[in-house]
C-alpha atoms as a PDB file:
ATOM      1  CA  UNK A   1      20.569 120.499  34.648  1.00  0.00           C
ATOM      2  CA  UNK A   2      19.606 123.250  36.770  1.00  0.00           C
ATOM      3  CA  UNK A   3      20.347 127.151  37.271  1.00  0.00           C
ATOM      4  CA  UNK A   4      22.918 126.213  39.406  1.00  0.00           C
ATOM      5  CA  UNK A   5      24.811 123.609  37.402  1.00  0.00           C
ATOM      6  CA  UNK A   6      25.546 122.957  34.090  1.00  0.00           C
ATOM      7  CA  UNK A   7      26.342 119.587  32.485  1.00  0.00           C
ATOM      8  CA  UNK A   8      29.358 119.016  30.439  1.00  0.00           C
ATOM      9  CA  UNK A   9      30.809 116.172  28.075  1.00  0.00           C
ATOM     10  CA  UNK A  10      34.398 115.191  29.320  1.00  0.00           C
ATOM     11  CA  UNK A  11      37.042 112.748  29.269  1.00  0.00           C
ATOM     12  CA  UNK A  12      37.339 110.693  32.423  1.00  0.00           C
ATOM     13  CA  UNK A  13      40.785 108.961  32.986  1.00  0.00           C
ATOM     14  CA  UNK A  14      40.553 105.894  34.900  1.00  0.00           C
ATOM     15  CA  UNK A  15      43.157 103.442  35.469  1.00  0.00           C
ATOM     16  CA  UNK A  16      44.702 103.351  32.046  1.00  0.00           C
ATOM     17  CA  UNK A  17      41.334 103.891  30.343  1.00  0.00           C
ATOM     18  CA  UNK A  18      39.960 107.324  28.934  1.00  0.00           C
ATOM     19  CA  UNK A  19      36.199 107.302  28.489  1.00  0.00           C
ATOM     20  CA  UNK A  20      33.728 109.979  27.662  1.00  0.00           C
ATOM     21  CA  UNK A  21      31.604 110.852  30.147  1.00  0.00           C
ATOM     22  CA  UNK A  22      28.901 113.482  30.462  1.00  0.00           C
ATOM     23  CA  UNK A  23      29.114 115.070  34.263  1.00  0.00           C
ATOM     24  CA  UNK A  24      27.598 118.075  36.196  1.00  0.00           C
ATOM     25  CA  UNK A  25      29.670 121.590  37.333  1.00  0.00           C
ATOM     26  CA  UNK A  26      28.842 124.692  39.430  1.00  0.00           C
ATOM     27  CA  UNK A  27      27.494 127.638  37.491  1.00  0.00           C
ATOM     28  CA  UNK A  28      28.983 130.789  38.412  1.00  0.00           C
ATOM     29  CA  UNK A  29      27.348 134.437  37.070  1.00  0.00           C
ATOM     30  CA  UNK A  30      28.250 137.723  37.507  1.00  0.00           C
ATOM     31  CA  UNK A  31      26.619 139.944  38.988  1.00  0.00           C
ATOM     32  CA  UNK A  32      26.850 143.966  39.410  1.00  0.00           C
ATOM     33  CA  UNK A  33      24.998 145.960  42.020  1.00  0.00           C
ATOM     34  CA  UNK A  34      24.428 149.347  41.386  1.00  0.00           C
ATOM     35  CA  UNK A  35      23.663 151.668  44.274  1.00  0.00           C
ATOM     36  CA  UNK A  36      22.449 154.782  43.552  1.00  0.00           C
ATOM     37  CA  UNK A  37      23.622 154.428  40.101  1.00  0.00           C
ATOM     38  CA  UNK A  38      26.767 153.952  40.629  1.00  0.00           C
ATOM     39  CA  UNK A  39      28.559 150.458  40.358  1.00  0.00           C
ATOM     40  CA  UNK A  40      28.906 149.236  43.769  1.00  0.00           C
ATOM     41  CA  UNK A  41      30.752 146.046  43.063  1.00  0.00           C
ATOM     42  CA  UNK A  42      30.706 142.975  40.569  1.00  0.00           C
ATOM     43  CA  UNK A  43      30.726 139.406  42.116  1.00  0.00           C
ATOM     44  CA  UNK A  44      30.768 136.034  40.990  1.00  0.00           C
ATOM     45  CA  UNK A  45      27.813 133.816  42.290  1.00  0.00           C
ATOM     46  CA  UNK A  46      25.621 130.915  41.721  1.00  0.00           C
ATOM     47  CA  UNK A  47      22.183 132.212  39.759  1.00  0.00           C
ATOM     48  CA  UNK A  48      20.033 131.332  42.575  1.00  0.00           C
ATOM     49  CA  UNK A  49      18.421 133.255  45.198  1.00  0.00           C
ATOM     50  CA  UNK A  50      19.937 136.564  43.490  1.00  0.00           C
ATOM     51  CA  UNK A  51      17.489 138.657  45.757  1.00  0.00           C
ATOM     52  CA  UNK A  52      18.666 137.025  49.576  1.00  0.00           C
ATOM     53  CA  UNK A  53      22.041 137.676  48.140  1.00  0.00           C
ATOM     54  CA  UNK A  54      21.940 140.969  47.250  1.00  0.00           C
ATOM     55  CA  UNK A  55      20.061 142.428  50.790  1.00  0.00           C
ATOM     56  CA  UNK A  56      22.178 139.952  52.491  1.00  0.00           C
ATOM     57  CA  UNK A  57      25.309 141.731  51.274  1.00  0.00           C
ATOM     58  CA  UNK A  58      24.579 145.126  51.778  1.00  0.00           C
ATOM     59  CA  UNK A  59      23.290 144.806  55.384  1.00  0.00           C
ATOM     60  CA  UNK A  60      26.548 142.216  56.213  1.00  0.00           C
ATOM     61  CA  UNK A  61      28.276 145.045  55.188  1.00  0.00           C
ATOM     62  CA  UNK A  62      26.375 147.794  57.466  1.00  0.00           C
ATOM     63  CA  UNK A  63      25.734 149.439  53.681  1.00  0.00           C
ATOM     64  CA  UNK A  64      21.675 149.579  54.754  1.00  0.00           C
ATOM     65  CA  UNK A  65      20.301 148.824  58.491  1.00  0.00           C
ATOM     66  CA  UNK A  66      16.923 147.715  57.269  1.00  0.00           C
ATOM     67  CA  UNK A  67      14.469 147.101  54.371  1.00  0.00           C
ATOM     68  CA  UNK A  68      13.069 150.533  55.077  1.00  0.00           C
ATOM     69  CA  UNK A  69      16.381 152.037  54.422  1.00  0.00           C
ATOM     70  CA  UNK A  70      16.061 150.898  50.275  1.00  0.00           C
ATOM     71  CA  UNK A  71      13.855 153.259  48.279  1.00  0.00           C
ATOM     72  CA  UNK A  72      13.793 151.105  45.157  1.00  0.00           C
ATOM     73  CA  UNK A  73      15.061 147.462  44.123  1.00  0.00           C
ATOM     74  CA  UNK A  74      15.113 145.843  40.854  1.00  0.00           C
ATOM     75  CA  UNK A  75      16.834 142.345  40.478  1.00  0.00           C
ATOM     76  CA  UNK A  76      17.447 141.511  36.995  1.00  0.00           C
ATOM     77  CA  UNK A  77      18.145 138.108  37.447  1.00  0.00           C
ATOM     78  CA  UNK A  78      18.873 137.067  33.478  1.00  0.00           C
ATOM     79  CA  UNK A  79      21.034 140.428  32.756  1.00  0.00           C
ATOM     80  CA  UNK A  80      22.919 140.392  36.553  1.00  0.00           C
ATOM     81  CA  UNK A  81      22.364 143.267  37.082  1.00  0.00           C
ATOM     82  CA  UNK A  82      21.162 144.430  40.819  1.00  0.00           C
ATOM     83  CA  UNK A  83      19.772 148.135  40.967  1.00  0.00           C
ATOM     84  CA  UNK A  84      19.456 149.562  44.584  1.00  0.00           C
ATOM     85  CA  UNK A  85      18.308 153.009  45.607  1.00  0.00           C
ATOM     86  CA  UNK A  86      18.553 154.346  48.848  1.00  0.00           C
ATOM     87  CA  UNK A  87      16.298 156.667  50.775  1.00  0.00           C
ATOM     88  CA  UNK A  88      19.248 158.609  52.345  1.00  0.00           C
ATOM     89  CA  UNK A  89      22.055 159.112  50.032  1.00  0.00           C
ATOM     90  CA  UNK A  90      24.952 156.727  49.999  1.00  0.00           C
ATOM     91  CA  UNK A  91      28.536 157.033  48.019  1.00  0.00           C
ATOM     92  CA  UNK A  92      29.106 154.602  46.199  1.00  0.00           C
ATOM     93  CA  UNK A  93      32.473 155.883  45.052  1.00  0.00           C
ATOM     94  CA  UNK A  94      33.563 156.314  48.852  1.00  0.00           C
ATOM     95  CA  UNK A  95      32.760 152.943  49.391  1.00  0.00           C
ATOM     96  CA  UNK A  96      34.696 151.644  47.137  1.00  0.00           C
ATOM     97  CA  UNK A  97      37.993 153.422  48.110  1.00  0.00           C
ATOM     98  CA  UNK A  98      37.472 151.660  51.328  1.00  0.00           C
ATOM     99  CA  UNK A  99      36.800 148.105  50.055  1.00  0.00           C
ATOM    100  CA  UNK A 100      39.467 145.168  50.666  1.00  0.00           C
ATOM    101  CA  UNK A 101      39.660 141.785  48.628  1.00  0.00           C
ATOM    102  CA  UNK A 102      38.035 138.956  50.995  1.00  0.00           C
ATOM    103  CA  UNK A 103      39.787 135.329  51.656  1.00  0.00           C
ATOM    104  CA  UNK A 104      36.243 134.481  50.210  1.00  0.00           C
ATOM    105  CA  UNK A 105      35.812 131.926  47.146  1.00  0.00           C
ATOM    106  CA  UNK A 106      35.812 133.863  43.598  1.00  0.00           C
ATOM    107  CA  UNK A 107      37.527 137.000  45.110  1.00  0.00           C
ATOM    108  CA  UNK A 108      35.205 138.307  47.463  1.00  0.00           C
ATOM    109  CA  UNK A 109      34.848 142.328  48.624  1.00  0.00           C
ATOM    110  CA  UNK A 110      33.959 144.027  51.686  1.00  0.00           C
ATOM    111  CA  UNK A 111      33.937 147.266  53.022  1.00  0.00           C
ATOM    112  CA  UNK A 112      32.839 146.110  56.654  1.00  0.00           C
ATOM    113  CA  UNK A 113      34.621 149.144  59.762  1.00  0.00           C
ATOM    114  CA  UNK A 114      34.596 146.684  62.627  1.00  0.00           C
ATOM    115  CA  UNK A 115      34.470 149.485  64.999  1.00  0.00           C
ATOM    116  CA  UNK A 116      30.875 150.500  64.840  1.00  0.00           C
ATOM    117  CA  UNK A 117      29.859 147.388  65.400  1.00  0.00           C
ATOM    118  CA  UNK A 118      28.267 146.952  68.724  1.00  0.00           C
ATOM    119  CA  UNK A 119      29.288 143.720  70.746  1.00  0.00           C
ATOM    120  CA  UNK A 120      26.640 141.036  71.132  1.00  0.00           C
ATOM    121  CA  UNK A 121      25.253 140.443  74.882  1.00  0.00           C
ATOM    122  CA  UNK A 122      23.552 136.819  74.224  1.00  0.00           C
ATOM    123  CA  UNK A 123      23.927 133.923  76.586  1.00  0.00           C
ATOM    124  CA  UNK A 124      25.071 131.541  74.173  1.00  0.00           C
ATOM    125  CA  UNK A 125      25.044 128.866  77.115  1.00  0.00           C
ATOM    126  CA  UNK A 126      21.264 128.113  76.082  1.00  0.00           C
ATOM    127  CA  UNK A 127      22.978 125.861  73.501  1.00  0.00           C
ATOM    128  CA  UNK A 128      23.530 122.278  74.124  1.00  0.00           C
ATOM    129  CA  UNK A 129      27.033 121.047  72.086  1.00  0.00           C
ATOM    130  CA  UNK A 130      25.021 118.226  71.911  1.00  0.00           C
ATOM    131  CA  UNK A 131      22.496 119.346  70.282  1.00  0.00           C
ATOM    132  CA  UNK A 132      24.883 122.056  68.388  1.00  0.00           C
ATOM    133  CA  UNK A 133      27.182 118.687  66.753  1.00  0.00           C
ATOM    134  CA  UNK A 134      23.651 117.074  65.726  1.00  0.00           C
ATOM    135  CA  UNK A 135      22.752 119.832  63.733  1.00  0.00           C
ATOM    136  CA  UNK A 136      26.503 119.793  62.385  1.00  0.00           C
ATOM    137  CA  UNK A 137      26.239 116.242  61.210  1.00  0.00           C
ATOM    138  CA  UNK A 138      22.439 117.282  59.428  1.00  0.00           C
ATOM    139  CA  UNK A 139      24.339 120.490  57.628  1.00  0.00           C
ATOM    140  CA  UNK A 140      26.681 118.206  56.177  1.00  0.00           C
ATOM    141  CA  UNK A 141      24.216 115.596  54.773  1.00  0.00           C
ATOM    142  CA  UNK A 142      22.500 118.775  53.241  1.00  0.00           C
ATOM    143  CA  UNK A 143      24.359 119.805  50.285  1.00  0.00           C
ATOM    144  CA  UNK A 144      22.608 118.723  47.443  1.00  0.00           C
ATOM    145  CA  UNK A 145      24.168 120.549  44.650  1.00  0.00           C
ATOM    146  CA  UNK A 146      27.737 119.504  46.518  1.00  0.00           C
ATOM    147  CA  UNK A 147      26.613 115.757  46.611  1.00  0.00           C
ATOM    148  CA  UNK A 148      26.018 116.365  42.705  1.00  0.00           C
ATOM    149  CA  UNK A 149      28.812 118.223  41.189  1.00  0.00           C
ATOM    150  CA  UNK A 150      31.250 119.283  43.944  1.00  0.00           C
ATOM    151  CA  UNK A 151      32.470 122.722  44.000  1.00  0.00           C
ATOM    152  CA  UNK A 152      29.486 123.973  46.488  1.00  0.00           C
ATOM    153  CA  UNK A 153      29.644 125.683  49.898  1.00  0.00           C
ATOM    154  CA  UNK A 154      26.812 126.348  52.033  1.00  0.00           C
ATOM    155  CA  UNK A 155      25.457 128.220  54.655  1.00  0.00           C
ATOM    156  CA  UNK A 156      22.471 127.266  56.998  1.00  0.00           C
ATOM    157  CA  UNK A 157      20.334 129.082  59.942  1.00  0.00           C
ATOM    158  CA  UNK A 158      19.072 126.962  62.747  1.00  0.00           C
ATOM    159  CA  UNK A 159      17.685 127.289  65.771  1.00  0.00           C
ATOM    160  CA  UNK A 160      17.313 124.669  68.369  1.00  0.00           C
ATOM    161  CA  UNK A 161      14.916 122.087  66.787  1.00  0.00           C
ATOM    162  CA  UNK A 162      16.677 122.487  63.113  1.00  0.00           C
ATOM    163  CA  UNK A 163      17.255 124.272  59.950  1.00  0.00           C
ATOM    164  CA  UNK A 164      14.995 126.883  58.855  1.00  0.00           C
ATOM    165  CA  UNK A 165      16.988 128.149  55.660  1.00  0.00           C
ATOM    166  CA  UNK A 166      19.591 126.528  53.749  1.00  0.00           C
ATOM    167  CA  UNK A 167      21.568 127.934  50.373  1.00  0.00           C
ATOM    168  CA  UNK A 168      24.531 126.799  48.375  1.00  0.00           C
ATOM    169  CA  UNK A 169      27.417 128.790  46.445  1.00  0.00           C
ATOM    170  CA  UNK A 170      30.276 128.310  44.647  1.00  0.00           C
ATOM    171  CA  UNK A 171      31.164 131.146  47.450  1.00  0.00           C
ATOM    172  CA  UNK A 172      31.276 130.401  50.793  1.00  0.00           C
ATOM    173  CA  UNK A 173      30.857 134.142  51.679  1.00  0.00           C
ATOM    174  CA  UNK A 174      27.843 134.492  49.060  1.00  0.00           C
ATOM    175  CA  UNK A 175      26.344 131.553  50.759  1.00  0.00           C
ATOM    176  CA  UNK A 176      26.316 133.517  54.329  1.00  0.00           C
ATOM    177  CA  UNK A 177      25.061 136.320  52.518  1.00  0.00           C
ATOM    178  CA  UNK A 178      22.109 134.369  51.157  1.00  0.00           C
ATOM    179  CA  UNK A 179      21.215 133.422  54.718  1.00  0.00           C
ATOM    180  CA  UNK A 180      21.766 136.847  56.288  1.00  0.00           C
ATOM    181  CA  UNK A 181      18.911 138.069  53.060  1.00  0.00           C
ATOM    182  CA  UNK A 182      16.574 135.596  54.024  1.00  0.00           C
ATOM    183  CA  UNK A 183      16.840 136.858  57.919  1.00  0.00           C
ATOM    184  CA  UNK A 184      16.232 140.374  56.705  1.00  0.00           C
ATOM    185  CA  UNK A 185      13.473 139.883  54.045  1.00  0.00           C
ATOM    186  CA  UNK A 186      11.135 137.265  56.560  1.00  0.00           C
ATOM    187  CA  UNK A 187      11.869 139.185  59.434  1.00  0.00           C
ATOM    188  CA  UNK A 188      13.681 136.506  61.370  1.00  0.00           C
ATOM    189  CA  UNK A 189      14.335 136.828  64.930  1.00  0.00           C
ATOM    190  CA  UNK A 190      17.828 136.025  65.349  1.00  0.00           C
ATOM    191  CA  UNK A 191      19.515 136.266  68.550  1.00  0.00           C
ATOM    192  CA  UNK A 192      18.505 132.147  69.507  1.00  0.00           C
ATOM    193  CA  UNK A 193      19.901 131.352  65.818  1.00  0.00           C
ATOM    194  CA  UNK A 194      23.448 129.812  64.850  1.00  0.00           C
ATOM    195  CA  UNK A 195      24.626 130.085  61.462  1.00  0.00           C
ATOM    196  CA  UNK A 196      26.182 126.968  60.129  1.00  0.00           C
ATOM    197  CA  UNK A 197      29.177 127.732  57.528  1.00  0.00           C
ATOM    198  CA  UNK A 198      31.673 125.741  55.263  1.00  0.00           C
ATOM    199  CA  UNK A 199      34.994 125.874  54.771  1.00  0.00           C
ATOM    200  CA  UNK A 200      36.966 127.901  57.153  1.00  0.00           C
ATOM    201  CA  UNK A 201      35.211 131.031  59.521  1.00  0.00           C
ATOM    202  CA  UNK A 202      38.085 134.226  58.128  1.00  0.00           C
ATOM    203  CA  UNK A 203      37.958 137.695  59.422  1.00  0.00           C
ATOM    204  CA  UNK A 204      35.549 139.473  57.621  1.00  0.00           C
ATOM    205  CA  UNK A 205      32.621 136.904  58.218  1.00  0.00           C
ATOM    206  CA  UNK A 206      32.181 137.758  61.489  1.00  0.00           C
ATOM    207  CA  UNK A 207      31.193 141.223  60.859  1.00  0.00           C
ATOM    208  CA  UNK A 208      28.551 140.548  58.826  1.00  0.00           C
ATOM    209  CA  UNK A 209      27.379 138.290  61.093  1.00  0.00           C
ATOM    210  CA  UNK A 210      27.527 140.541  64.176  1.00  0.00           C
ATOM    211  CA  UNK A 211      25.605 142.698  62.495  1.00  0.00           C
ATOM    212  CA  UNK A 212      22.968 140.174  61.573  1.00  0.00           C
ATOM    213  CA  UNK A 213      22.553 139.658  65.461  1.00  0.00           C
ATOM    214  CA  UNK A 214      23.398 135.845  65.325  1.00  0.00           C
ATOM    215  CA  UNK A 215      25.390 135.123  68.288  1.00  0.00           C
ATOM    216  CA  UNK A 216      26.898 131.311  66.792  1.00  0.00           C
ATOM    217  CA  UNK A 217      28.977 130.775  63.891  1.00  0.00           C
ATOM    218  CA  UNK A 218      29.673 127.091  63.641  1.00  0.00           C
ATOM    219  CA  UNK A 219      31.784 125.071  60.970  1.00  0.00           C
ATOM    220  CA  UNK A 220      33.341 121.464  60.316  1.00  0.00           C
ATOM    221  CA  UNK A 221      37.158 123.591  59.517  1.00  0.00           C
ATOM    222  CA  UNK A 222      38.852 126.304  61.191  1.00  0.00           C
ATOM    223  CA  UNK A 223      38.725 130.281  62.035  1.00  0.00           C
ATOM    224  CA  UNK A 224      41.532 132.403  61.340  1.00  0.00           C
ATOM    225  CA  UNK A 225      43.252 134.087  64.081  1.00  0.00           C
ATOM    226  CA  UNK A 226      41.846 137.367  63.520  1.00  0.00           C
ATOM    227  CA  UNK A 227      38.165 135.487  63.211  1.00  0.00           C
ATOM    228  CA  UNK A 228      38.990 134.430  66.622  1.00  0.00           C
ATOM    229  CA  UNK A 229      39.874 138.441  67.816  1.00  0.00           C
ATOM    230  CA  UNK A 230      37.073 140.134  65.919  1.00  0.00           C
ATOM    231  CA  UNK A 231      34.787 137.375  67.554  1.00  0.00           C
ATOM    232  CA  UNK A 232      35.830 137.777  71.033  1.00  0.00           C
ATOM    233  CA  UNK A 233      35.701 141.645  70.648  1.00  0.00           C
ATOM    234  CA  UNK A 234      31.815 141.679  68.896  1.00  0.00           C
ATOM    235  CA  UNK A 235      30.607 138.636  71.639  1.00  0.00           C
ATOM    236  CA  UNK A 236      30.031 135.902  69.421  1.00  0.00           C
ATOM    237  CA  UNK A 237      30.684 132.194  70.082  1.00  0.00           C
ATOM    238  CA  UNK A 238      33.246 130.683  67.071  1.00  0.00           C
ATOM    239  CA  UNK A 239      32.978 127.126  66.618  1.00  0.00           C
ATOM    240  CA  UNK A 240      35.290 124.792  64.219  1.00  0.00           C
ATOM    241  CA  UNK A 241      35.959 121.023  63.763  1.00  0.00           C
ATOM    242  CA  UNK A 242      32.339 120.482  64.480  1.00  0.00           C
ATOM    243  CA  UNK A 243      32.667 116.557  63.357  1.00  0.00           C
ATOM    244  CA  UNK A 244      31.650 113.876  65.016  1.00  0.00           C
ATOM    245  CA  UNK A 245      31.381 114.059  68.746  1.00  0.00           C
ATOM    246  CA  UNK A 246      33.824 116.789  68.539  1.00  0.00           C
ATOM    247  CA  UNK A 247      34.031 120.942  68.431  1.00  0.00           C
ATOM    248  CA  UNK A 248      36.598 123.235  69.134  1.00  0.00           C
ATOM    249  CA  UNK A 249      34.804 126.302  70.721  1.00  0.00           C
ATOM    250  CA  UNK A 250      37.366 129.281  70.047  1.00  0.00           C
ATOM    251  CA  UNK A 251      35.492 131.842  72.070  1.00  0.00           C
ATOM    252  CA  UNK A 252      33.431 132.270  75.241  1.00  0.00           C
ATOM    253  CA  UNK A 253      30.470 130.311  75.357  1.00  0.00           C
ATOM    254  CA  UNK A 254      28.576 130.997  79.207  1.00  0.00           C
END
């Protein structure tokens, strides 16, 4: 038993026979950020890398531009509670009038204006589909919490050779995040990345990852139809049913 998953005693029914059985589950926590000291917004997430999360969400959602835009951080992992202060002044309050419930897992929130967004101009022909359903069929044989309790999404950055960061979450959204935090804290130069995502590609992911300057967005499901406009309008290349020897590409890719 992990941080991420906690095991539980239950009672397995299996062709006419009930057994007791002890078997692993996700974790989910809580957890607040506070910006500015105000309450920004409470989530639900797996306890593990709190901190990727946490950047990763507020630059997804254009909240800060860069590291250098946070005065202050403290991540209290054991309370979940996420304090953030800004060098220029940000409302929380205003923010939150403007926030919208996600399609995401556990009810996400986002406050993303897709309009100040500027479009992507990154030959996304450099990729190989060959190479792109390779590193499809890797992603999927990654998900080791998944493999052991089910319940998990996941997110991955690659570049052409492979994966260079990996997380899991009971939120596919949170997941993403997690990725887009670990771009921002290492410095990661993104713009001959993909970002490899579970689960279906909705609307307000591709936002966040505009904004993270990654020009792919690849999964084994679908996008929405809106995923598909947003994406075409902010110059990213959407990929779904990424199985196999098979991908739908949704959007340009020259």
């Amino acid at each position: 038993m992990g941080k991420e998953t906690e095991k539980l005693k239950i009672t397995e029914y299996n062709q006419g026979v009930l057994s007791s059985m002890d078997i692993l589950v996700p974790k989910e926590k809580p957890v607040t950020i506070i910006l500015n000291d105000e309450e920004l917004v409470r989530i639900m997430i797996t306890p593990d890398k709190i901190r990727e999360f946490t950047l990763g969400f507020l630059y997804g959602q254009g909240i800060i531009k860069s590291l250098d835009d946070i005065k202050t951080e403290l991540i209290g992992e054991k309370k979940g509670i996420l304090y953030i202060e800004t060098k220029k002044q940000i409302d929380a309050k205003k923010l939150l009038s403007k926030s919208y419930l996600t399609t995401g897992c556990g009810g996400g929130v986002s406050f993303s204006q897709f309009n100040n967004i500027k479009p992507l101009e990154v030959k996304t022909n450099n990729f190989a589909l060959e190479n792109i359903l390779l590193l499809a069929k890797d992603f999927s044989q990654k998900g080791e919490l998944y493999r052991s309790s089910g319940g998990f999404h996941a997110g991955g950055l690659a570049d052409k050779n492979g994966f260079l960061y990996y997380a899991e979450d009971v939120g596919r959204h949170n997941a993403v995040d997690k990725v887009i935090g670990y771009c921002l804290i290492d410095d990661i130069k993104t713009n001959d990345k993909m970002l490899f995502t579970t689960g279906r590609i909705a609307s307000e992911m591709i936002p966040k990852v505009a904004r993270a300057k990654i020009p792919l967005i690849i999964s084994r499901s679908t996008p929405t139809d809106l995923a598909v406009l947003l994406a075409q309008k902010l110059g990213l290349t959407v990929i779904g049913y990424a199985r196999g020897q098979k991908a739908n590409v949704y959007t340009s890719f020259c």
